[in-house]
C-alpha atoms as a PDB file:
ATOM      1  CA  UNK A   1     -16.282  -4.992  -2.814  1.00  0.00           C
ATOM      2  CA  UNK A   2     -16.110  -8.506  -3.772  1.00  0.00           C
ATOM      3  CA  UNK A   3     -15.852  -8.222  -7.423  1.00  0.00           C
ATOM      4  CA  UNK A   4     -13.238  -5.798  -7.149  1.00  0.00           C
ATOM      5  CA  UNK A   5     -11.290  -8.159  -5.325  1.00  0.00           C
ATOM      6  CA  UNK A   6     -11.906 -10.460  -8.024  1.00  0.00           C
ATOM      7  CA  UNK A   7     -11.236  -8.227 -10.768  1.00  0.00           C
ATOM      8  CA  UNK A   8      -7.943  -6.745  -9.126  1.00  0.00           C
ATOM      9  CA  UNK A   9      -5.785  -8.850 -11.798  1.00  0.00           C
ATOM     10  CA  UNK A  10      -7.401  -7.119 -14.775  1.00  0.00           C
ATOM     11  CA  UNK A  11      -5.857  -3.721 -13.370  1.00  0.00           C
ATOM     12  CA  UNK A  12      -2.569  -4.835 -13.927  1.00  0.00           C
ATOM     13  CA  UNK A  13      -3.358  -5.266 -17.483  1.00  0.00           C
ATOM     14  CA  UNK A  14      -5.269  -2.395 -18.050  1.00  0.00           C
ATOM     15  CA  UNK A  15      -3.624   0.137 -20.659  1.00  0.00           C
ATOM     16  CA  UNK A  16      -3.261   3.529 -19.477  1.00  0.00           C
ATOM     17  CA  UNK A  17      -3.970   6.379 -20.552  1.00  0.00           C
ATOM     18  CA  UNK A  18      -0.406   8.930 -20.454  1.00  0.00           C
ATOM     19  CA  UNK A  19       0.164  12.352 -21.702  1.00  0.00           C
ATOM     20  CA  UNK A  20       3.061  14.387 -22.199  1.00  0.00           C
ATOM     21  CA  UNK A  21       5.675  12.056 -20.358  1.00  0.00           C
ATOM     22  CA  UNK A  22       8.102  12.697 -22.887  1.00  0.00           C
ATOM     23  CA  UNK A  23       8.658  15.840 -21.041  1.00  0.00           C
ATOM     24  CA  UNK A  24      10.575  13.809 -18.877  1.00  0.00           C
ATOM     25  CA  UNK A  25      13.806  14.432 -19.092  1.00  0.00           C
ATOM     26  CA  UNK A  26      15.972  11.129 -17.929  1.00  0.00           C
ATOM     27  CA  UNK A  27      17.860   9.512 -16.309  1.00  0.00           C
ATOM     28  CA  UNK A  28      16.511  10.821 -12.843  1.00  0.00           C
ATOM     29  CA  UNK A  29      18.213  10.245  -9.745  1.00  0.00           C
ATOM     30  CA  UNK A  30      15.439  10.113  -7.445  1.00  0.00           C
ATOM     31  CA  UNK A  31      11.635   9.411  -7.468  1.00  0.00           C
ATOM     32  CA  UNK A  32       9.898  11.552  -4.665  1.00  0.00           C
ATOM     33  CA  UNK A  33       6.129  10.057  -4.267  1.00  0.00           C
ATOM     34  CA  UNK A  34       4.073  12.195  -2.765  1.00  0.00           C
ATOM     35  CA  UNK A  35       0.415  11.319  -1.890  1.00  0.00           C
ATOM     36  CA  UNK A  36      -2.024  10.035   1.055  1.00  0.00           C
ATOM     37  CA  UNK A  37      -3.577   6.677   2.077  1.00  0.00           C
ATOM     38  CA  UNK A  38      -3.953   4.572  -1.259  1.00  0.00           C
ATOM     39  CA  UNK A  39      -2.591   6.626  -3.367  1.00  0.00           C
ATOM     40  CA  UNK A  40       1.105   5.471  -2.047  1.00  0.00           C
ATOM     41  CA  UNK A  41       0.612   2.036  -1.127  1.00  0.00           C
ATOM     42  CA  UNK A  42       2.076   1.195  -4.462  1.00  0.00           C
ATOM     43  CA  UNK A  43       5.132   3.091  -3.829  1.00  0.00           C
ATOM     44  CA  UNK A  44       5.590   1.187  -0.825  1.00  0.00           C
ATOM     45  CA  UNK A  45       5.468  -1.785  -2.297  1.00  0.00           C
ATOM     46  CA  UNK A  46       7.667  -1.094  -5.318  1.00  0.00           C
ATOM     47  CA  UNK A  47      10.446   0.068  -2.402  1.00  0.00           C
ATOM     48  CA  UNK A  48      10.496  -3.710  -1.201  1.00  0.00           C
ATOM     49  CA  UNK A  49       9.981  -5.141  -4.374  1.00  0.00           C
ATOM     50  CA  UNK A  50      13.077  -2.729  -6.322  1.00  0.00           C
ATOM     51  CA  UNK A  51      15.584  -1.755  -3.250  1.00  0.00           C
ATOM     52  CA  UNK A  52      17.973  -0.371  -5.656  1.00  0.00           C
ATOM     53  CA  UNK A  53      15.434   2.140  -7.312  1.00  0.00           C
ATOM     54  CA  UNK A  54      15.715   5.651  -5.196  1.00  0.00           C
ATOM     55  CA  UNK A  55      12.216   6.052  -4.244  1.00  0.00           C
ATOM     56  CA  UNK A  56      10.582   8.228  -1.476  1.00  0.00           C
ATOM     57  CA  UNK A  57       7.523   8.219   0.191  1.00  0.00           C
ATOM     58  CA  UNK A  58       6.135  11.516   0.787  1.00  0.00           C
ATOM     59  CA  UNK A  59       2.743  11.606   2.813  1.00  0.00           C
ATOM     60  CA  UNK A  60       2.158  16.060   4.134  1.00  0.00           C
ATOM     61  CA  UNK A  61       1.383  19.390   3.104  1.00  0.00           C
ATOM     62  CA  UNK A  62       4.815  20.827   2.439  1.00  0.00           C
ATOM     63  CA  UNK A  63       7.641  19.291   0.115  1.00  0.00           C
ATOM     64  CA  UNK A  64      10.980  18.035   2.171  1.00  0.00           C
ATOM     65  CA  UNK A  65      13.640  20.302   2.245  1.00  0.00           C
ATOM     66  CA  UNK A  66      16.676  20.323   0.537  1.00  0.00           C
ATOM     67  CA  UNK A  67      15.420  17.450  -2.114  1.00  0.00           C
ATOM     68  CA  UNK A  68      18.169  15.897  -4.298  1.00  0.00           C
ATOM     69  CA  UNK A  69      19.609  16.807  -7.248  1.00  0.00           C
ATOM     70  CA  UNK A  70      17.805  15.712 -10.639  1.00  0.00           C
ATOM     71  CA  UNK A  71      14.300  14.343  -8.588  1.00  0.00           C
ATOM     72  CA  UNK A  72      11.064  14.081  -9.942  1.00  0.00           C
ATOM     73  CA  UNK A  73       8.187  14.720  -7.938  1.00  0.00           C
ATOM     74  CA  UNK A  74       5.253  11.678  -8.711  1.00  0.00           C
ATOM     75  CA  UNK A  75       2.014  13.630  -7.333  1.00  0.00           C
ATOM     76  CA  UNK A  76      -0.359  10.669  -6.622  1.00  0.00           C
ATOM     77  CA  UNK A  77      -3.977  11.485  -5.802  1.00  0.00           C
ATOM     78  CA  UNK A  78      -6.902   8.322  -6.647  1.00  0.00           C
ATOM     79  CA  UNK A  79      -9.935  11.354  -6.414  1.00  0.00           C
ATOM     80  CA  UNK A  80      -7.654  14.302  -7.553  1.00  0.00           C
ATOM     81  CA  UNK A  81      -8.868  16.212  -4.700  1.00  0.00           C
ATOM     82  CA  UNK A  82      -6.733  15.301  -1.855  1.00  0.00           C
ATOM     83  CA  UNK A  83      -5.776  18.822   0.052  1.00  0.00           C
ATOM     84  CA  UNK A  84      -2.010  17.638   0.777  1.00  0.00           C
ATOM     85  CA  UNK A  85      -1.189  16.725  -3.021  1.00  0.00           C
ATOM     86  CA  UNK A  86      -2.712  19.558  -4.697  1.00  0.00           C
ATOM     87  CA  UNK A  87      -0.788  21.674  -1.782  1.00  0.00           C
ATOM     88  CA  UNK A  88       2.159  19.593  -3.006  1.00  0.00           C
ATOM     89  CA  UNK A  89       1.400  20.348  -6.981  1.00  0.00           C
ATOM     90  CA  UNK A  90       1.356  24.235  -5.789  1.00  0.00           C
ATOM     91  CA  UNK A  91       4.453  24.175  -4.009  1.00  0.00           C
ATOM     92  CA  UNK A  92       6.602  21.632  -6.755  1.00  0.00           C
ATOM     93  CA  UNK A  93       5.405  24.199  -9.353  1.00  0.00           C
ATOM     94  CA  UNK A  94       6.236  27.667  -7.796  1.00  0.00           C
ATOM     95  CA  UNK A  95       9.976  25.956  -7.029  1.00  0.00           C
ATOM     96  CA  UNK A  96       9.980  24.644 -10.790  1.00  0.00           C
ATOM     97  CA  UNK A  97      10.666  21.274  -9.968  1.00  0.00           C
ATOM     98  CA  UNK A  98      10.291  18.611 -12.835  1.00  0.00           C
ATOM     99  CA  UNK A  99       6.715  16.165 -11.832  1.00  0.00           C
ATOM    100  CA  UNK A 100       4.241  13.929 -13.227  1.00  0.00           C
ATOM    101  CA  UNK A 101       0.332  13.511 -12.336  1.00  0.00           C
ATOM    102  CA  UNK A 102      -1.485  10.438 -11.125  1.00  0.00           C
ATOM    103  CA  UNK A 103      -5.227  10.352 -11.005  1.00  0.00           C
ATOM    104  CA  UNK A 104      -8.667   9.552 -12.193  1.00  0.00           C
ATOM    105  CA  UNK A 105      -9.632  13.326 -12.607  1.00  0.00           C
ATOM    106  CA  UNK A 106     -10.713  16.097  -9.996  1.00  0.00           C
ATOM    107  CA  UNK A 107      -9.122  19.138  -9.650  1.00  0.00           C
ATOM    108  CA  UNK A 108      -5.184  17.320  -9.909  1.00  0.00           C
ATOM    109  CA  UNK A 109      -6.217  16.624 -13.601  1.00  0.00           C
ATOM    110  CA  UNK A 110      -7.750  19.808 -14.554  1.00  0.00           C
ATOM    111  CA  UNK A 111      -4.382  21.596 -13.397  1.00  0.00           C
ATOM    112  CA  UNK A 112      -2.485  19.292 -15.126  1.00  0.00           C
ATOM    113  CA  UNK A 113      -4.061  19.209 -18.095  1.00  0.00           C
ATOM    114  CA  UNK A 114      -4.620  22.911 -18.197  1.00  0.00           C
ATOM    115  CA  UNK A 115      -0.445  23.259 -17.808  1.00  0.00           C
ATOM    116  CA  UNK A 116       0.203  20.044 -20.119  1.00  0.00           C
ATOM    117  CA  UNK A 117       2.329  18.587 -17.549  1.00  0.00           C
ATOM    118  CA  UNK A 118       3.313  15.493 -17.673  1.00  0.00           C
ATOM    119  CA  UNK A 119       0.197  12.692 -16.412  1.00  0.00           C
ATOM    120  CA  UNK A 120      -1.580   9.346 -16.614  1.00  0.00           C
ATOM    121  CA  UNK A 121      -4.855   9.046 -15.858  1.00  0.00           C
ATOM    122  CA  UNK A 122      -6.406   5.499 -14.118  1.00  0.00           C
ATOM    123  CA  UNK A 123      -9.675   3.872 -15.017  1.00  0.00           C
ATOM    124  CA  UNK A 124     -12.410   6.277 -12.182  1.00  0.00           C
ATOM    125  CA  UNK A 125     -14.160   3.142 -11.699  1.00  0.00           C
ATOM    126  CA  UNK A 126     -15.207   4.239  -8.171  1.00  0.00           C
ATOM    127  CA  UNK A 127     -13.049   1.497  -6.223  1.00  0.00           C
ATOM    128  CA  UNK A 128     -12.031   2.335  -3.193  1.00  0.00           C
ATOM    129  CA  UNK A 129      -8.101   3.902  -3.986  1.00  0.00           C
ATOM    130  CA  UNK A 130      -6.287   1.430  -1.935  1.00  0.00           C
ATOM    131  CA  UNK A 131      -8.088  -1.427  -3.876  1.00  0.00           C
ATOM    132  CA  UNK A 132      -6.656   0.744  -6.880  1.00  0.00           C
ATOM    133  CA  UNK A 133      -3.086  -0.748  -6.374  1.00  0.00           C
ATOM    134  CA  UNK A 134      -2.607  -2.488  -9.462  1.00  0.00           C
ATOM    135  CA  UNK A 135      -3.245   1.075 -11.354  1.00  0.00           C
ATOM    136  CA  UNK A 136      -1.009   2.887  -9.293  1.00  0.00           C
ATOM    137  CA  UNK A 137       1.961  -0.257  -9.505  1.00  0.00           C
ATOM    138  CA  UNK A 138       1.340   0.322 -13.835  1.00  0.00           C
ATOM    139  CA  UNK A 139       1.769   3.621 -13.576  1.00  0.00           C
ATOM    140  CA  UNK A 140       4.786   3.660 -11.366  1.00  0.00           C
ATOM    141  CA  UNK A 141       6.516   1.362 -14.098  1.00  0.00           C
ATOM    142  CA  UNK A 142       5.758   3.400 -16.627  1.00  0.00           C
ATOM    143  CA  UNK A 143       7.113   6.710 -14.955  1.00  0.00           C
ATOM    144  CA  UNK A 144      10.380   4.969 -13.526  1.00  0.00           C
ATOM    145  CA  UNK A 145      11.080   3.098 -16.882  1.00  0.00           C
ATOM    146  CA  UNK A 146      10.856  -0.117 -15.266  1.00  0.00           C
ATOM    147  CA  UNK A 147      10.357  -2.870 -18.373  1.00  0.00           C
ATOM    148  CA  UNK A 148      11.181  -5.237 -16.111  1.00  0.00           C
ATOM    149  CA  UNK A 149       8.246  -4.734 -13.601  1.00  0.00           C
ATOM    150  CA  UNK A 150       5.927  -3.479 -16.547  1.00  0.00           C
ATOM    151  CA  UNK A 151       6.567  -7.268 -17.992  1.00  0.00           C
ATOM    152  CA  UNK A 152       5.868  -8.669 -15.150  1.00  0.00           C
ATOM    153  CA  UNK A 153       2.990  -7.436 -15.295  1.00  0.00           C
ATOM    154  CA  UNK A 154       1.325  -7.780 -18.028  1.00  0.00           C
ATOM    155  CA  UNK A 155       1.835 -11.706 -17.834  1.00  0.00           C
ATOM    156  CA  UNK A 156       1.412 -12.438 -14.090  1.00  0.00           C
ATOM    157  CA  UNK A 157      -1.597 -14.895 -13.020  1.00  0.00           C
ATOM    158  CA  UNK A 158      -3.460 -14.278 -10.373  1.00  0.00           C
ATOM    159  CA  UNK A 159      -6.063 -16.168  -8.598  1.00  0.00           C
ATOM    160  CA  UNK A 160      -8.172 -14.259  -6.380  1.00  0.00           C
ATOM    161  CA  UNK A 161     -10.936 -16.834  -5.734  1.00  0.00           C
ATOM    162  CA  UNK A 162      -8.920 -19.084  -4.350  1.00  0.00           C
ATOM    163  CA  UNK A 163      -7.891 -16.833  -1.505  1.00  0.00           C
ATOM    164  CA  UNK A 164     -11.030 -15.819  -0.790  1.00  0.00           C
ATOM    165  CA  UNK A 165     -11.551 -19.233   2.025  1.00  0.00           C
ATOM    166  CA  UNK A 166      -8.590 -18.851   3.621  1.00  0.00           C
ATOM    167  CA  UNK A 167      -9.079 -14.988   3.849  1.00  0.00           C
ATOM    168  CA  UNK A 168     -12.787 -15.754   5.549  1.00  0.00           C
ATOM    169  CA  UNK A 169     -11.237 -18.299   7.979  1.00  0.00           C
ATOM    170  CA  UNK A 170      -8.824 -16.026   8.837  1.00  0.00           C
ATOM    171  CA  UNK A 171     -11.250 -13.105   9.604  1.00  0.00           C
ATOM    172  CA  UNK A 172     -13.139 -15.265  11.787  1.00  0.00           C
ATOM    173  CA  UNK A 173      -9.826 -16.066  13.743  1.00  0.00           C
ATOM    174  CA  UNK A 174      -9.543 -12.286  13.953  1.00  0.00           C
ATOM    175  CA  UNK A 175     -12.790 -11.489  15.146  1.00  0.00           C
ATOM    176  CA  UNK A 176     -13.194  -8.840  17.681  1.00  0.00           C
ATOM    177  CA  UNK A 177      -9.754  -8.568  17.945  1.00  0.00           C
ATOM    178  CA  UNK A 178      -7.202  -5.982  17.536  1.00  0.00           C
ATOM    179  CA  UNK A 179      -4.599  -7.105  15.066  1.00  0.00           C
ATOM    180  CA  UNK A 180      -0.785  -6.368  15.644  1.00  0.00           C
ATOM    181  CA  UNK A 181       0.973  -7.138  12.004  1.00  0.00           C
ATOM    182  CA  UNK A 182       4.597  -7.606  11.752  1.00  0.00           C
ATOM    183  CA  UNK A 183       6.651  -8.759   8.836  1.00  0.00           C
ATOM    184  CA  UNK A 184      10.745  -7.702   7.899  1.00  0.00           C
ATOM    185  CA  UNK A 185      11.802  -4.675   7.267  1.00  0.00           C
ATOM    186  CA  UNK A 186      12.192  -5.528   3.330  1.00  0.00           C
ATOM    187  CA  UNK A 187       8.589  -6.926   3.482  1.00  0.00           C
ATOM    188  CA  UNK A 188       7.591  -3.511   5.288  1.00  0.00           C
ATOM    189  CA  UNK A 189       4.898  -2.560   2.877  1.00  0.00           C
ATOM    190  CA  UNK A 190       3.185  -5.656   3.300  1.00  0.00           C
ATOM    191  CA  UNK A 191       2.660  -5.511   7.289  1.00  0.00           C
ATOM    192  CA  UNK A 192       1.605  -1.559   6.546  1.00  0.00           C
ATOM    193  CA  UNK A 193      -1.120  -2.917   3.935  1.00  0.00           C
ATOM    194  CA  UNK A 194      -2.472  -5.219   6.216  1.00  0.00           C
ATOM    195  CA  UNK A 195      -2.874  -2.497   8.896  1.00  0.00           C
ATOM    196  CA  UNK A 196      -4.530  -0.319   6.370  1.00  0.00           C
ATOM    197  CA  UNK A 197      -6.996  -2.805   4.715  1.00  0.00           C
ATOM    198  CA  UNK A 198      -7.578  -4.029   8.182  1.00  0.00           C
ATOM    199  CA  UNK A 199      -9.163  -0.340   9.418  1.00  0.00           C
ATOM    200  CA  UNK A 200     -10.322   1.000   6.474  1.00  0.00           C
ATOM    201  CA  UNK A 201     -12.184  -2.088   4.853  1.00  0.00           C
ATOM    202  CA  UNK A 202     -12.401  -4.361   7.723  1.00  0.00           C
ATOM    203  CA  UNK A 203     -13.335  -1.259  10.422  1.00  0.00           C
ATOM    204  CA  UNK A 204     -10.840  -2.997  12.652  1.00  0.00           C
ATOM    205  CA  UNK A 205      -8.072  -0.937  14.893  1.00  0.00           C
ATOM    206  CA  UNK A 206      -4.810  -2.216  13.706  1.00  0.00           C
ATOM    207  CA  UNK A 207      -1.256  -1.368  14.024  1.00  0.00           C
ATOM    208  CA  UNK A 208       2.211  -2.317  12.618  1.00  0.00           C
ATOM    209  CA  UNK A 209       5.842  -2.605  13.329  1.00  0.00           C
ATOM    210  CA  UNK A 210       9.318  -4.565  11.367  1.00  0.00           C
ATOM    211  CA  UNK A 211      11.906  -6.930  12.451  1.00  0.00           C
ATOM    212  CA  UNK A 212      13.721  -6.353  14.038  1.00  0.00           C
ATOM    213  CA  UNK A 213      13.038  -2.854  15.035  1.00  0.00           C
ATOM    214  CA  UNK A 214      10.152  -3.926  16.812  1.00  0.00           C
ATOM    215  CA  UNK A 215      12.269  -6.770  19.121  1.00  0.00           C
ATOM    216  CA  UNK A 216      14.010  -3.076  20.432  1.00  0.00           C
ATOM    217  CA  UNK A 217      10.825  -2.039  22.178  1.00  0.00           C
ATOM    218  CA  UNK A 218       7.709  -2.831  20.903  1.00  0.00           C
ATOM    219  CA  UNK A 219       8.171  -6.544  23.111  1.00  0.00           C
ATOM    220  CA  UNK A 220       8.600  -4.770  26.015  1.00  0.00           C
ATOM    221  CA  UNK A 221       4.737  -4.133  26.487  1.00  0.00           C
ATOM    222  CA  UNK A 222       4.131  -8.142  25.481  1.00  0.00           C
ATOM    223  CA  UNK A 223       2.706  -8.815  29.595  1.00  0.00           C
ATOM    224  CA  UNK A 224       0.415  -5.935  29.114  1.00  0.00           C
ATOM    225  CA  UNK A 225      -0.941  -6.765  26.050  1.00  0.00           C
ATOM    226  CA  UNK A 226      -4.926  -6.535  26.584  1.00  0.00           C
ATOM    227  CA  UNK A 227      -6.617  -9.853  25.900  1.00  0.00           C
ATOM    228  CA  UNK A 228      -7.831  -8.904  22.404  1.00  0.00           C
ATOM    229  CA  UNK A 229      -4.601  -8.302  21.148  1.00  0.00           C
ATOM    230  CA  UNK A 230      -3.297 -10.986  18.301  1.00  0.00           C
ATOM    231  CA  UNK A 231       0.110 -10.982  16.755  1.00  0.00           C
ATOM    232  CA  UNK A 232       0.144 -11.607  12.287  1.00  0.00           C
ATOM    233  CA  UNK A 233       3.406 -12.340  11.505  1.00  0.00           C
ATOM    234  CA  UNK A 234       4.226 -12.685   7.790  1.00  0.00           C
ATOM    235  CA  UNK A 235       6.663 -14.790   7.173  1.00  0.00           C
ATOM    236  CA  UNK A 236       8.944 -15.003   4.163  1.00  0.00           C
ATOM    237  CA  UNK A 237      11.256 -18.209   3.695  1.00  0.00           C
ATOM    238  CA  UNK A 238      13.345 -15.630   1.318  1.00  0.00           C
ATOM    239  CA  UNK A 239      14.073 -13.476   4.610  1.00  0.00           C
ATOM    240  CA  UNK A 240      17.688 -13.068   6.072  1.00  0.00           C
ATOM    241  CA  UNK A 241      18.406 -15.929   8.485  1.00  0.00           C
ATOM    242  CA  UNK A 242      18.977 -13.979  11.067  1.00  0.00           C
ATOM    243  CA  UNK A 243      15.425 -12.238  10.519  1.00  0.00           C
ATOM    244  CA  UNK A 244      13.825 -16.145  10.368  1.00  0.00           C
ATOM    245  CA  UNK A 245      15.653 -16.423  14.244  1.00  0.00           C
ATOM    246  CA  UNK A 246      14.061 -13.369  15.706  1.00  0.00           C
ATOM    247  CA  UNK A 247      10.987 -14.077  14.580  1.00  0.00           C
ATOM    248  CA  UNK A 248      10.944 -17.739  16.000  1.00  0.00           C
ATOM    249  CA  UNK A 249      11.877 -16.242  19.164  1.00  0.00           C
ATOM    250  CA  UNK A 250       9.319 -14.225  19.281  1.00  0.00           C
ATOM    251  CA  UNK A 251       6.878 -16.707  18.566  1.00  0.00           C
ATOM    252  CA  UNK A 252       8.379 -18.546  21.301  1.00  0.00           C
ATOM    253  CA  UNK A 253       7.878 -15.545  23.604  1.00  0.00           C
ATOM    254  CA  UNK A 254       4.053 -15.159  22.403  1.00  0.00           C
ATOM    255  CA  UNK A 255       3.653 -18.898  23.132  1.00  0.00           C
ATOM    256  CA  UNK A 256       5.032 -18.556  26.645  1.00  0.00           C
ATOM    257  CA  UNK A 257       3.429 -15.445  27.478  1.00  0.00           C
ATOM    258  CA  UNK A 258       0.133 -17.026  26.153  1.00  0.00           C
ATOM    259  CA  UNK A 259      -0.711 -14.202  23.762  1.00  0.00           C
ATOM    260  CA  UNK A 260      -2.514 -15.109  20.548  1.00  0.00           C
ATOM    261  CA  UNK A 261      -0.521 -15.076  17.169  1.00  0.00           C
ATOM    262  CA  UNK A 262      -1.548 -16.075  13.648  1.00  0.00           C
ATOM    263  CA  UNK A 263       1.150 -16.952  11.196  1.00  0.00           C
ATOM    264  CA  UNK A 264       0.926 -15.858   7.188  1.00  0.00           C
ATOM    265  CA  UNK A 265       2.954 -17.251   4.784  1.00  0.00           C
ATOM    266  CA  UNK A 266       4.106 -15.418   1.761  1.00  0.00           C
ATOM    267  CA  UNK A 267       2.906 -17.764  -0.865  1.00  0.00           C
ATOM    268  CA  UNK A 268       3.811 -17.208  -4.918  1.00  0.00           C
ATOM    269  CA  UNK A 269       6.459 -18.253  -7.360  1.00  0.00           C
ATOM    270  CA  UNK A 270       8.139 -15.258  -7.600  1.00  0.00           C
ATOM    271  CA  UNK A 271       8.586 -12.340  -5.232  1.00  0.00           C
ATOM    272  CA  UNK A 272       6.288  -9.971  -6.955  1.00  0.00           C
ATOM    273  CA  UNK A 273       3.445 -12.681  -6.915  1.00  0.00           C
ATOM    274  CA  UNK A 274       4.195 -13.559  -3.119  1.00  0.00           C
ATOM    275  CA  UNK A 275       3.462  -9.850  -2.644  1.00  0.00           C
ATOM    276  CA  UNK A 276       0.739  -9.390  -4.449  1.00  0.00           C
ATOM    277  CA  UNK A 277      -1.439 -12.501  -3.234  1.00  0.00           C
ATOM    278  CA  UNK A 278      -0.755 -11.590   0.608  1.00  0.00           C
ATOM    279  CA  UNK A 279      -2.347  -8.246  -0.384  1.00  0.00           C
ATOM    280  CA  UNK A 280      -5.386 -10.342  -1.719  1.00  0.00           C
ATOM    281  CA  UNK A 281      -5.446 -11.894   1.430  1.00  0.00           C
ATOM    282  CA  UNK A 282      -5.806  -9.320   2.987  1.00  0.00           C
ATOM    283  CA  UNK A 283      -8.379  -8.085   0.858  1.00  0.00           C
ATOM    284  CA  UNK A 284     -10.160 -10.864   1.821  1.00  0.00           C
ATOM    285  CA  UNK A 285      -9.860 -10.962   5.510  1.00  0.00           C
ATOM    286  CA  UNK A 286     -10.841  -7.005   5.191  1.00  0.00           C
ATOM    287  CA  UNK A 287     -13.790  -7.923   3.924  1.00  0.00           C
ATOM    288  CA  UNK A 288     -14.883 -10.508   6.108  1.00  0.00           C
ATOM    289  CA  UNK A 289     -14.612  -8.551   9.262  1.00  0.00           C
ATOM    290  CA  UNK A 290     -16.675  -5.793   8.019  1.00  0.00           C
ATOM    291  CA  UNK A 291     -19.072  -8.707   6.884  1.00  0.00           C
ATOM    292  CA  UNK A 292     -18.920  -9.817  10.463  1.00  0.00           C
ATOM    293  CA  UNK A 293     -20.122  -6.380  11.628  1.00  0.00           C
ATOM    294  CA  UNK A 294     -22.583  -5.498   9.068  1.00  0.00           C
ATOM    295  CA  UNK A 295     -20.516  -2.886   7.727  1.00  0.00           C
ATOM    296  CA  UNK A 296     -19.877  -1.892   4.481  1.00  0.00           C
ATOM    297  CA  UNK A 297     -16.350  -2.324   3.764  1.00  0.00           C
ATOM    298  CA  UNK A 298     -16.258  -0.335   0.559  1.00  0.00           C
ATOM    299  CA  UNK A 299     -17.677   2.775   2.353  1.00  0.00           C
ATOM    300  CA  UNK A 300     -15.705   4.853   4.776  1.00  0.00           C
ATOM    301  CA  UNK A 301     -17.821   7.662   6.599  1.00  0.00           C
ATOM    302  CA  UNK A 302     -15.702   8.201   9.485  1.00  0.00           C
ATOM    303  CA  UNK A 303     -13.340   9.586   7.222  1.00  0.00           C
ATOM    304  CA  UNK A 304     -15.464  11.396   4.557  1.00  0.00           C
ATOM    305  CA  UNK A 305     -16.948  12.562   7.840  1.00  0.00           C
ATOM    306  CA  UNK A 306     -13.214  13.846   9.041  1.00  0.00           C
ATOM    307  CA  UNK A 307     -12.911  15.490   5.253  1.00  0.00           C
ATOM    308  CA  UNK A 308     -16.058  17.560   5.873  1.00  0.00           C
ATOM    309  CA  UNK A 309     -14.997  18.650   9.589  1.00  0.00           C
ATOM    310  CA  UNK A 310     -11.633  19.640   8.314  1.00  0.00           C
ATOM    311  CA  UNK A 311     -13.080  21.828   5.452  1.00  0.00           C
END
């Protein structure tokens, strides 16, 4: 798990391989996503990261009703075997609407290459899919026509290794606790990545909420907060103002109340970097904890375990 987290800037240069996406007939009015655990945390982030590009996040069995007019359905699956994409790739077929594969193989790519639809393949390294972000982030550029993010790109710098010691102090700050992340409601993705890294590679209960949704309700509970409850609040000197106030205030509250809080700082010279180091962060906090508990944080047989139940 460590090299990958090293290695994660080489996805983002890594050329793919695409077939048939000249079947694509643009412009397209909106992007429907469709896909389960790391196979969408990409699409999350490019909602934060592009506001103005119509993106949805679809994450069941059936297709939404009633979807909009000219939309292309992105069926995302890492193994290729997920049971509520290929469910997806059934349905979006039988009602003849326009989509494109993503996937390292399994039965998603046999189906689409049998049908020559329109699909890129990513590098089956065997990473874990939500340490396959950078592929899926690539691949999203490609299908939305975004030269802008696809430059970006291929010429960011990233530094993994120097993450890495303020990821491991941070897990032992988090130790045998049960982390709470919040970040703004544009910065959404990055408080729901932390949640998911946190239980899947760090085998830590974690759970996540926005600004300023969250001051609506979520406070409420703050006096009954167990003991091993801690507060991550990513913060974001690019945030509204008015975002920057609630979140002080709530910091204040936390203080008062004596509840425990860590504070993350979004950290890059430009937004897209900013983004993508917290993720390495929390990467490396991820790790960390499962270190911490002699777990394997690459593995995860609670859920292959579910998968086997299920079938």
């Amino acid at each position: 798990m460590k090299e990958i987290i090293l290695n994660f800037p080489k996805q983002l240069t890594t050329e793919l391989e695409t077939y048939d996406l000249d079947k694509i007939n643009y412009p397209i009015d909106y992007f429907l996503l469709v896909g389960m655990g790391g196979s969408h945390l990409a699409g999350d982030i490019l909602k934060n990261l592009k506001p103005s590009l119509n993106l949805g996040i679809h994450s069941d069995y059936q297709l939404p009703q009633n979807l909009k007019t000219n939309s292309l359905i992105i069926i995302a699956s890492y193994s290729g075997n997920t049971a509520e994409t290929l469910n997806a790739l059934t349905e979006a077929e039988d009602k003849n609407y326009p989509l494109v594969v993503i996937t390292t193989g399994g039965q998603l790519w046999t189906e689409a290459e049998n049908k020559n639809l329109p699909r890129i393949k990513i590098p089956g390294t065997g990473i874990p899919p939500r340490m396959a972000l950078g592929y899926f982030l690539n691949s999203l550029a490609l299908i939305t026509k975004d030269n802008d993010l696809a430059n970006q790109l291929s010429r960011i710098t990233l530094t993994p290794d120097q993450l890495e010691e303020n990821g491991q102090d941070l897990a032992d700050s988090l130790s045998g606790l049960v982390p709470l992340c919040y970040a703004s409601a544009s910065n959404s993705s990055l408080a729901l990545n932390w949640k998911i890294k946190l239980n899947e590679t760090g085998k830590t209960p974690a759970f996540w909420n926005v600004f300023p949704e969250m001051n609506h309700n979520e406070i409420e509970s703050l006096n009954t907060w167990p003991d091993n409850f801690i507060a991550i609040l990513i913060k974001d000197e690019n945030d509204d103002d008015k975002i920057k106030s609630r979140m002080t205030v709530f910091l204040e509250l936390l203080k008062n109340h004596h509840k425990k809080y860590l504070l993350v700082e979004l950290d890059g010279q430009s937004r897209l970097i900013k983004f993508l180091n917290n993720l390495i962060l929390a990467d490396w906090v991820s790790y960390y904890l499962a270190q911490k508990q002699n777990l394997d944080p690459a593995q995860t047989p609670i859920i292959e375990e579910f998968k086997k139940l299920i079938n």
